[in-house]
N, C-alpha and C. Protein backbone atom coordinates (compact mmCIF):
# COMPACT_ATOMS: atom_id res chain seq x y z
N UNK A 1 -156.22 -50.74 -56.40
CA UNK A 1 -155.75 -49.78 -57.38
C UNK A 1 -154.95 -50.52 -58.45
N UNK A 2 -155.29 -50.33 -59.79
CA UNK A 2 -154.29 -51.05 -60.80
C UNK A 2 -152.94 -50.53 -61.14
N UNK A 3 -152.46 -51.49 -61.54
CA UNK A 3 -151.05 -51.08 -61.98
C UNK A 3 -150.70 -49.79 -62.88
N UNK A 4 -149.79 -49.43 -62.58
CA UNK A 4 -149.70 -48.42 -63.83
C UNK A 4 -149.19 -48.75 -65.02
N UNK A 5 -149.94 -48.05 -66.07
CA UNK A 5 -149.61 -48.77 -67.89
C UNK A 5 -147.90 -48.40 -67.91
N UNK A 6 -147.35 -49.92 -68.21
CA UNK A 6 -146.16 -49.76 -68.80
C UNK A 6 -145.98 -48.64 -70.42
N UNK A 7 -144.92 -47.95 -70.10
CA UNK A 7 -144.61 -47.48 -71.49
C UNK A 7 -144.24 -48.42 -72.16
N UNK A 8 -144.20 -48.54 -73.91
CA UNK A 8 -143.51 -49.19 -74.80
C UNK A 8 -142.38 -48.76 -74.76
N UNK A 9 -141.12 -49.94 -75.15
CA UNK A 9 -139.79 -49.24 -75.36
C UNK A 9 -140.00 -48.41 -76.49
N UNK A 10 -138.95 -47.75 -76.60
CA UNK A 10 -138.99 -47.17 -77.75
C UNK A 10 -138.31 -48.18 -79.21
N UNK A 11 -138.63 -47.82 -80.29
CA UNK A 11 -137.97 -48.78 -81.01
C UNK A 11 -137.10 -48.73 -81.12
N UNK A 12 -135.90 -49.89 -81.31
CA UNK A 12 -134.52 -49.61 -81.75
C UNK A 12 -133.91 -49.64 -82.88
N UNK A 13 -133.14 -49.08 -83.06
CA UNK A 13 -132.60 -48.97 -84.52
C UNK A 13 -131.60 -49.86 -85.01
N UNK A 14 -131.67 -50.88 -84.36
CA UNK A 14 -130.44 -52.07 -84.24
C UNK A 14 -130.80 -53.20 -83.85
N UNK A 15 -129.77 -54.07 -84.60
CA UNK A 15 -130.27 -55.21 -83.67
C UNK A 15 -128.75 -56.37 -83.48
N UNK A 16 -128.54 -57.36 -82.97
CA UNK A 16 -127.26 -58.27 -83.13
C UNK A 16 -128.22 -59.31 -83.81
N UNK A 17 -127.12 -59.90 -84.76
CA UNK A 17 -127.39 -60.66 -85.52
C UNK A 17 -126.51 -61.51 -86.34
N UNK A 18 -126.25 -62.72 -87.09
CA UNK A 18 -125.16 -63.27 -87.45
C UNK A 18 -124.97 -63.18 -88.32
N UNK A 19 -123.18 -62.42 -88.86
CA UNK A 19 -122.71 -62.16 -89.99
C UNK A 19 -122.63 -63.14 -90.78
N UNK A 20 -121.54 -62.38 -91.58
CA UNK A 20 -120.88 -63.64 -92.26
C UNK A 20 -119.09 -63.85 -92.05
N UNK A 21 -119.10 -62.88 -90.67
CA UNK A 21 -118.35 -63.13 -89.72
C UNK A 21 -117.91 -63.00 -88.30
N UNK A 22 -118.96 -63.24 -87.94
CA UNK A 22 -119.47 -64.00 -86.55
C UNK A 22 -120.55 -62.87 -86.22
N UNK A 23 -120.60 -62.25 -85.05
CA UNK A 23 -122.01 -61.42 -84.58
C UNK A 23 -121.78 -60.37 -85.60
N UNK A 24 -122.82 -59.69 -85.28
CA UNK A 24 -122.71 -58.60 -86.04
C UNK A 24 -123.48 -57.56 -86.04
N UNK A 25 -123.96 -55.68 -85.95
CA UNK A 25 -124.89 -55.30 -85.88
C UNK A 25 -125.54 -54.98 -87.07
N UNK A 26 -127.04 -55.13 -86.67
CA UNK A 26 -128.17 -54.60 -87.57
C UNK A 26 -128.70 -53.79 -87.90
N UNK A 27 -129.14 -52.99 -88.92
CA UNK A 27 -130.13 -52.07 -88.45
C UNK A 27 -131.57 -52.63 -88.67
N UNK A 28 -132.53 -52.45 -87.71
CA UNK A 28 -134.25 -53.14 -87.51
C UNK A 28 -134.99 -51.88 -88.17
N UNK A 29 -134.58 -51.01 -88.65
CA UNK A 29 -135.49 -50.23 -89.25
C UNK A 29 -134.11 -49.64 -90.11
N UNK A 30 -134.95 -48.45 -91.36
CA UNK A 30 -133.80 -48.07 -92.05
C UNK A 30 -133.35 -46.51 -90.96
N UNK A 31 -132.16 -46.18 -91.47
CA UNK A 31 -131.17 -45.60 -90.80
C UNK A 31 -131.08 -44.29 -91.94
N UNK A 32 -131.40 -43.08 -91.57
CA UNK A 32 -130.78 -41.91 -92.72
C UNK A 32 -129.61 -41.83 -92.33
N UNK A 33 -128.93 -41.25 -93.19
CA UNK A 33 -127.75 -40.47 -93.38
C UNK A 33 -127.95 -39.64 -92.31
N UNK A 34 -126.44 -39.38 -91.21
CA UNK A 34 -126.08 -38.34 -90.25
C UNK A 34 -126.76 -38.86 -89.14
N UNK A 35 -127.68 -39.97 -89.11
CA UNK A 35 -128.43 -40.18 -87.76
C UNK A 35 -127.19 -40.74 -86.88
N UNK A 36 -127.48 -40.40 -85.35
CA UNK A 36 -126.64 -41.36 -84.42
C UNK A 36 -127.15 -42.57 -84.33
N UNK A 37 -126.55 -43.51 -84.41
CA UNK A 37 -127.35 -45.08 -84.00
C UNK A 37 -126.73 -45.75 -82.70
N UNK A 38 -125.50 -45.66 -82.41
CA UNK A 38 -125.46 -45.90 -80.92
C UNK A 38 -123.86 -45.09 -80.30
N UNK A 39 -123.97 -45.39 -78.99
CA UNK A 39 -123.10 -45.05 -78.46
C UNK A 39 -122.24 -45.81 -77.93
N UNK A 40 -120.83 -46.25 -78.33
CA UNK A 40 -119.64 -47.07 -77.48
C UNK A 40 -119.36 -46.87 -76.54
N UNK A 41 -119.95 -47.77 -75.56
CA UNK A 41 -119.45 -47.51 -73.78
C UNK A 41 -118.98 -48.63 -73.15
N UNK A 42 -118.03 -48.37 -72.20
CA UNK A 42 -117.23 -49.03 -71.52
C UNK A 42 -116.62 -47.56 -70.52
N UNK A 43 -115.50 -48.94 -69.71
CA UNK A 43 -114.97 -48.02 -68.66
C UNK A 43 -113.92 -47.35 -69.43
N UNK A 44 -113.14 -46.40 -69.10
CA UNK A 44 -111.85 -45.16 -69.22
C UNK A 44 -111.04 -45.62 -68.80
N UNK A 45 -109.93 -45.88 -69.57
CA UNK A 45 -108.37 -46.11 -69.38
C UNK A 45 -107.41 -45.50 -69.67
N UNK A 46 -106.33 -45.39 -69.09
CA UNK A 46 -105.46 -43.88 -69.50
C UNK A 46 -105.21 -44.93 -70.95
N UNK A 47 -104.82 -43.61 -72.41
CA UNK A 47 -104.25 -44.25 -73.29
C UNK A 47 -102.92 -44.95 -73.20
N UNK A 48 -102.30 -44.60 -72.35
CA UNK A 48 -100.81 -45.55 -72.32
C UNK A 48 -101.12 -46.66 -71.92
N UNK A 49 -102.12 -47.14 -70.91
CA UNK A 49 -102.35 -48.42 -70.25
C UNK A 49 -103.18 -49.23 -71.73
N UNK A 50 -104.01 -48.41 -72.56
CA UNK A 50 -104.46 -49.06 -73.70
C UNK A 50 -103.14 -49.99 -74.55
N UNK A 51 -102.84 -48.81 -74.55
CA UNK A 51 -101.48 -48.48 -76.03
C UNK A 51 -100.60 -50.51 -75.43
N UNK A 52 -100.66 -50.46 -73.90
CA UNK A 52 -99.63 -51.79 -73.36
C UNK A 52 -100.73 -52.88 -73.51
N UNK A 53 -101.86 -52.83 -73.21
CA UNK A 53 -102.51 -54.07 -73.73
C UNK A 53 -102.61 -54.25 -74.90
N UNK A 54 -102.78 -53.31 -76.29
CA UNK A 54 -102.47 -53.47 -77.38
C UNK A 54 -101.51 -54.68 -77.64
N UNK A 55 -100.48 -53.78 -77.55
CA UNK A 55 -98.94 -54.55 -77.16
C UNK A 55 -99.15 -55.92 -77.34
N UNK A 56 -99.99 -56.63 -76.04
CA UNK A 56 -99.95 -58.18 -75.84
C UNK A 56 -101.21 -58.72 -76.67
N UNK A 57 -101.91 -57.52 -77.51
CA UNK A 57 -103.13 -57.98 -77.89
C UNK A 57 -104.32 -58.70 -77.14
N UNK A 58 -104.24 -58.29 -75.86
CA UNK A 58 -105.06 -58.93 -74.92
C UNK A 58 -106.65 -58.67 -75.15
N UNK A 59 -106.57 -57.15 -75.85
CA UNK A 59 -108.49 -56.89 -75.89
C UNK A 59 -108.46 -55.85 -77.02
N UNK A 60 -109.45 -56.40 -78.10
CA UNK A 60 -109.18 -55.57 -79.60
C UNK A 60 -110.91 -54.65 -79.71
N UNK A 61 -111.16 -54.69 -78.10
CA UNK A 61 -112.43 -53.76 -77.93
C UNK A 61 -111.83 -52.39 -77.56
N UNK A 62 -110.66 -51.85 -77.50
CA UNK A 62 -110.18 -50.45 -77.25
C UNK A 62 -110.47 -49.61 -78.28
N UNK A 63 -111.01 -48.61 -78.16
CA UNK A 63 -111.37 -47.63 -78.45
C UNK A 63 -110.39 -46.05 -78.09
N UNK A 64 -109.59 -45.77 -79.05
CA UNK A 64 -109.54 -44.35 -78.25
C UNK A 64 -109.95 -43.17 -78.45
N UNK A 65 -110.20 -42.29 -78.16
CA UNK A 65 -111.07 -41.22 -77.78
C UNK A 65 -110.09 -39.90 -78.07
N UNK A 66 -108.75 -40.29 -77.45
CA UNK A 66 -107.70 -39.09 -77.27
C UNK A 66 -106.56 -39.38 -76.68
N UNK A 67 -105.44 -38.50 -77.01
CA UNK A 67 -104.34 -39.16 -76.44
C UNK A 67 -103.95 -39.13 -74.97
N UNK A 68 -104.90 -39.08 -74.26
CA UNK A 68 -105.13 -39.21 -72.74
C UNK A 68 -106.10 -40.59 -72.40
N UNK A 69 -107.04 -40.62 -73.16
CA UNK A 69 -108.24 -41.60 -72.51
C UNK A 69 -108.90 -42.54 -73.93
N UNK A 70 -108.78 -44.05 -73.27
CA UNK A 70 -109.59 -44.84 -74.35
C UNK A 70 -110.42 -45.78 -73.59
N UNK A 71 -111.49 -45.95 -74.43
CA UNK A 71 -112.93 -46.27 -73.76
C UNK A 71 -112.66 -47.92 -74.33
N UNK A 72 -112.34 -48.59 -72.97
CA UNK A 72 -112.68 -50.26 -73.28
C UNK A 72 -113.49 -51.04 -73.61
N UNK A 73 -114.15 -51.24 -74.77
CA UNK A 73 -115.32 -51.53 -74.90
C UNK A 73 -115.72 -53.26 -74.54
N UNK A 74 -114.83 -53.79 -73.80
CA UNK A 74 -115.00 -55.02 -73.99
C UNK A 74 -115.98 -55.96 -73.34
N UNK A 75 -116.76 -54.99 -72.93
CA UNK A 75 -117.93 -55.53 -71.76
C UNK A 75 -119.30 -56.06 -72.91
N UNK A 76 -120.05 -57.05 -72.39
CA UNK A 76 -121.02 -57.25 -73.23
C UNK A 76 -122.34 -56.48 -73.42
N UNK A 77 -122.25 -55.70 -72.08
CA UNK A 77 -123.32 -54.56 -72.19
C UNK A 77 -123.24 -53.43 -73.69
N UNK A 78 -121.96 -53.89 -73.84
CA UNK A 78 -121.65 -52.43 -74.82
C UNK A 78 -121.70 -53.42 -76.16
N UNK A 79 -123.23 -52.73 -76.84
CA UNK A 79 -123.73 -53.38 -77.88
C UNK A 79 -122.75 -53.19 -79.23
N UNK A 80 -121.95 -51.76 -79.31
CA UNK A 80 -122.15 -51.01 -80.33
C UNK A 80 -120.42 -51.72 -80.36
N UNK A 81 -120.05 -52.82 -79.56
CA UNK A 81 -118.96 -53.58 -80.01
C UNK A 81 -119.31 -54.72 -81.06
N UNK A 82 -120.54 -54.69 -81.65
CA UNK A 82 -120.90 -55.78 -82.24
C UNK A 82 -120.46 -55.49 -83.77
N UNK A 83 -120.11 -53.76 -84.38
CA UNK A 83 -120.17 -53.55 -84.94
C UNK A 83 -119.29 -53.84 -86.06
N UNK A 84 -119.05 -54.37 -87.08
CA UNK A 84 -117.83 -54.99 -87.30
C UNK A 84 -116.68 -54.03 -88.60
N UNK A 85 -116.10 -54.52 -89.08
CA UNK A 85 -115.34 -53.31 -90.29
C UNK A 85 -115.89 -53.98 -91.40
N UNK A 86 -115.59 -52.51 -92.45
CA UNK A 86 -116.00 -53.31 -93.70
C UNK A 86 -114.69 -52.03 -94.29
N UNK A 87 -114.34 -52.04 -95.94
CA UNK A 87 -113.89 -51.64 -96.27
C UNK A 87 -114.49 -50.26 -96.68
N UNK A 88 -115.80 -50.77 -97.12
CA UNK A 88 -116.89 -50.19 -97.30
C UNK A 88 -118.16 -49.22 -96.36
N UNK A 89 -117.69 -48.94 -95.62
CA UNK A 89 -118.13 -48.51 -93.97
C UNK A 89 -119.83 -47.95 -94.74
N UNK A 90 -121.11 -48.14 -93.50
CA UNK A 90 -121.76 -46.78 -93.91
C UNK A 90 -121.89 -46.32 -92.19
N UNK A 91 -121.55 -46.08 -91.51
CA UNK A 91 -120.74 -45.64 -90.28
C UNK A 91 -119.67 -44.84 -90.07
N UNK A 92 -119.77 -44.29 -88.97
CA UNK A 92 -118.42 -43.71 -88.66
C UNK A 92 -118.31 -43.02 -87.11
N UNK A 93 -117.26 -43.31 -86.15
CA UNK A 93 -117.53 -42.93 -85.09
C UNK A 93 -116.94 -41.23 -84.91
N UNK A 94 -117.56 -40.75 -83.92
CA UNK A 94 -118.28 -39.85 -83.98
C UNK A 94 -117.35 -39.44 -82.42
N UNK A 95 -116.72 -38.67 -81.67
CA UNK A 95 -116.45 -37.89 -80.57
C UNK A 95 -117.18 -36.85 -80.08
N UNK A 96 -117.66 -36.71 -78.89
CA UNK A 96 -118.64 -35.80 -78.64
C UNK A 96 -118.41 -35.37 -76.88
N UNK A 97 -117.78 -34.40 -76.74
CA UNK A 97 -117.36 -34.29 -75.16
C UNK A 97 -117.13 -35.59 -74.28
N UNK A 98 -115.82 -36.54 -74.88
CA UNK A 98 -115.54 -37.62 -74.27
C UNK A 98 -116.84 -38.86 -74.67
N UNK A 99 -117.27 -38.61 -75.20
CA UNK A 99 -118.16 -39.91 -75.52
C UNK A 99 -118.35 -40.57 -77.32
N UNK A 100 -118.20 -41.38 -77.31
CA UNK A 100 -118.15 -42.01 -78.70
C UNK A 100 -119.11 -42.40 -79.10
N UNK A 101 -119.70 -41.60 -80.49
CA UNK A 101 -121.10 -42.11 -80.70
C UNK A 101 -120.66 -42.81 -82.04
N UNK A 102 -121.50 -43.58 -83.21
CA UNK A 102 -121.35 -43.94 -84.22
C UNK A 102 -122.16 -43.34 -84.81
N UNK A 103 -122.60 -42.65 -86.15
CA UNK A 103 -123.39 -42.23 -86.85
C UNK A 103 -122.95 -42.16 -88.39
N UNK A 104 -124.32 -42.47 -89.00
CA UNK A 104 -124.91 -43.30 -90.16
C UNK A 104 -123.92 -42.14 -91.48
N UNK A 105 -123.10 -42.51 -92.28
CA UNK A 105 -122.47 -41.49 -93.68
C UNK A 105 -123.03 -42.15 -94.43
N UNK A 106 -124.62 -42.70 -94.60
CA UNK A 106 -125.23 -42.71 -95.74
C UNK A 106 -126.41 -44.02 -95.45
N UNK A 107 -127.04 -43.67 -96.10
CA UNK A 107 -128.79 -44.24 -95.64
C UNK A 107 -128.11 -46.08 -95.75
N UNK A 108 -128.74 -46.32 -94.16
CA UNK A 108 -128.88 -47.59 -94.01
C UNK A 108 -130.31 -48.47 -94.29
N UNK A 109 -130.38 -49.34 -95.40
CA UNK A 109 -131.24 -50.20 -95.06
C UNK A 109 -131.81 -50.94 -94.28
N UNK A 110 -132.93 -51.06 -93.71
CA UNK A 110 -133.30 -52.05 -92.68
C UNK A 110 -132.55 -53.61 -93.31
N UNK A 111 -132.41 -54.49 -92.23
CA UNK A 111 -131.64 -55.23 -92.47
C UNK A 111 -130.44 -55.71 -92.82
N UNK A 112 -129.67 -54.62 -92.94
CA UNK A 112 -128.23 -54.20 -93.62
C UNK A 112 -127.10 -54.66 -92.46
N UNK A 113 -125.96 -55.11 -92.72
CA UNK A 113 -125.23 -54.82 -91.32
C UNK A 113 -124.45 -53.29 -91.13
N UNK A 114 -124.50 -52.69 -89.93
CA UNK A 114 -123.78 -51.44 -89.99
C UNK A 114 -122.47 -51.48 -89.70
N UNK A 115 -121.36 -51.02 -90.47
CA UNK A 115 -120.23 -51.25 -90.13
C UNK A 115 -119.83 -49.70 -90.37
N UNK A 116 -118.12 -50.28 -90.21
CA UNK A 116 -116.96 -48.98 -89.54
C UNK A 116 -115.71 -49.57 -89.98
N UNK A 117 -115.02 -48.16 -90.78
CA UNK A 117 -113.80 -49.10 -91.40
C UNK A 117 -112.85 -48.63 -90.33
N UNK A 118 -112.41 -49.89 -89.79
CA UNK A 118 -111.42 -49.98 -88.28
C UNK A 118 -110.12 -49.21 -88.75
N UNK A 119 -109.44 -49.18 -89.46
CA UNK A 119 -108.11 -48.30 -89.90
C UNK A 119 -107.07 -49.56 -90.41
N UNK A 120 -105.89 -48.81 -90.66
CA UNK A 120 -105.19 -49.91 -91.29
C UNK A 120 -104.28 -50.40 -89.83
N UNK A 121 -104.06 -49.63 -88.76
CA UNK A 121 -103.47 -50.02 -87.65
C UNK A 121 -104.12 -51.61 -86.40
N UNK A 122 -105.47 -50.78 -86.78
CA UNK A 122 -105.86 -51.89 -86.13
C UNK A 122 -105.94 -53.03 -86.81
N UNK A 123 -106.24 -53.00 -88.52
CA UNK A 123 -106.22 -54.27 -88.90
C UNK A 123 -105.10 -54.97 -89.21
N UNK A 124 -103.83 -54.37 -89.08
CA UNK A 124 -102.75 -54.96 -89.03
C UNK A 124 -102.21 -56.16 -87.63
N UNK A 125 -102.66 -55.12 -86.68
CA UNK A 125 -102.39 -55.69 -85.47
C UNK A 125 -103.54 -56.61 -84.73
N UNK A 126 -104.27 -56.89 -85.43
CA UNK A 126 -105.45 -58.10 -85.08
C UNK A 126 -105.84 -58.97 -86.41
N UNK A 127 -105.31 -58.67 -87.36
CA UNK A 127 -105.78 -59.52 -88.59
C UNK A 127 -104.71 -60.08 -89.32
N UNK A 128 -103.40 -59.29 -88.99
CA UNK A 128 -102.07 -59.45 -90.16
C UNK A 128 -101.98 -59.81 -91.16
N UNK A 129 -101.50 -61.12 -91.35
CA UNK A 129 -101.72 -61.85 -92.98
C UNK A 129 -103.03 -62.23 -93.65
N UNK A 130 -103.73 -62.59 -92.76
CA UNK A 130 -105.04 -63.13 -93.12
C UNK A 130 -105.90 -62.01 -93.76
N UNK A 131 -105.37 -60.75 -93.00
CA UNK A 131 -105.91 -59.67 -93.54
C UNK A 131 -107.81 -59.64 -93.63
N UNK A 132 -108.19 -58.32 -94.10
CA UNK A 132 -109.63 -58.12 -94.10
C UNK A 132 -110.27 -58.80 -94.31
N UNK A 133 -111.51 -59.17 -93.38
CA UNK A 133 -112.41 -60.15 -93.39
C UNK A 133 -113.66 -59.32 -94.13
N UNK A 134 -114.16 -58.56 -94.43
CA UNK A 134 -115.47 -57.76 -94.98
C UNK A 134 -115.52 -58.35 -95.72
N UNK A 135 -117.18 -58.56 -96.66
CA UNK A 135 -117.54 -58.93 -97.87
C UNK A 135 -116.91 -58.41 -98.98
N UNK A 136 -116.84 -57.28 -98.78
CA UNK A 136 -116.02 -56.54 -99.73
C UNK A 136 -114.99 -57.10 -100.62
N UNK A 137 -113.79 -57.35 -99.09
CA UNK A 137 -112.69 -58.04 -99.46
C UNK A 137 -112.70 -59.43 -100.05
N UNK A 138 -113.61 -60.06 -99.64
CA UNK A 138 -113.38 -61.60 -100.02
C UNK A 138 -113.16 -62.05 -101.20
N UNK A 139 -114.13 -61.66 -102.25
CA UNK A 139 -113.28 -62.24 -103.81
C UNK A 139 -112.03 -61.99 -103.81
N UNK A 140 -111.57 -61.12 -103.51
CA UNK A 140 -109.92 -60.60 -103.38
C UNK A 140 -109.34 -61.20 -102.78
N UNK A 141 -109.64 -61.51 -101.87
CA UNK A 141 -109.48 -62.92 -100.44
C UNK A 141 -108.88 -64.11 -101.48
N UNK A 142 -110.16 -64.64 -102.02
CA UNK A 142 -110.10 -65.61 -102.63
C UNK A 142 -109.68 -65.82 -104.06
N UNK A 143 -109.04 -64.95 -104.53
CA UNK A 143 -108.21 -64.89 -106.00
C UNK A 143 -106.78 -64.85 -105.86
N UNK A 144 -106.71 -64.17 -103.95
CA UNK A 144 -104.99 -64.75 -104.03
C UNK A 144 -104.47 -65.67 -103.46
N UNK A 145 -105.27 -66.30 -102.81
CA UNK A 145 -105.50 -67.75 -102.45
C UNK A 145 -105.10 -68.34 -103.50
N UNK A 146 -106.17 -68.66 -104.26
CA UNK A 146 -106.25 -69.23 -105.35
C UNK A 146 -105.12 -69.15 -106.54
N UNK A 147 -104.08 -67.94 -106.37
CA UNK A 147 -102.87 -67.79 -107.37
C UNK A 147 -102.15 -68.39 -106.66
N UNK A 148 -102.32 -68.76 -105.38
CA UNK A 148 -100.56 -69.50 -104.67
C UNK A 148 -100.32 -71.16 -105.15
């Protein structure tokens, strides 16, 4: 008796790939506006136990969800940590009965990277002086550099 026909995956709408600051996600096909493109998963941590690793800056994959529960994303299974900030987001995460999705605020190009503007909290407390890394930012980056 022969095997049975594998299904095809389905296609994905993503891919990892290298920024122009360090990994980064893709989109492998284009992306409309309002679509979900992935979901942030990891294990559940009470938010206070987040809020203390913050603290020591031990893992800048926290996610929170609510002021009870934040989703650790720091595992490598969890793709949708690849995703990086821009100032310029076309992303945005998304809450949905305890689960964090990301979805598209405006048509992604295939090939594009998809980003998410992280807030000013987090980029204070993982970036400080050096401040925003996005394309966005960089001439700006590099004009006040350049005045010191």
């Amino acid at each position: 008796m022969p095997a049975p026909a594998r299904k095809k995956p389905a296609s994905l709408l993503y891919r990892v790939g290298r920024s122009q600051i360090g990994l980064g996600l893709f989109a492998a096909a284009p992306i409309p506006e309002r679509k979900l493109i992935i979901e942030y998963t990891g294990r559940r941590i009470p938010t206070k136990l987040a809020q203390e690793i913050d603290r020591r800056r031990a893992n800048k994959y926290l996610f929170e969800i609510d002021a009870r529960w934040t989703i650790d994303g720091a595992a490598r299974s969890n793709i949708a940590r690849y995703v990086n900030h821009s100032c310029d987001p076309n992303a945005e995460a998304e809450s949905n009965r305890g689960r964090l999705m990301y979805r598209a605020i405006k048509n992604i190009a295939e090939g594009e990277e998809i980003t998410l503007d992280y807030g000013e909290e987090h980029m204070e407390l993982y970036f400080g002086k050096s401040g925003c890394l996005c394309p966005d930012c960089k001439p700006a980056r590099r004009k006040k550099t350049a005045a010191r």
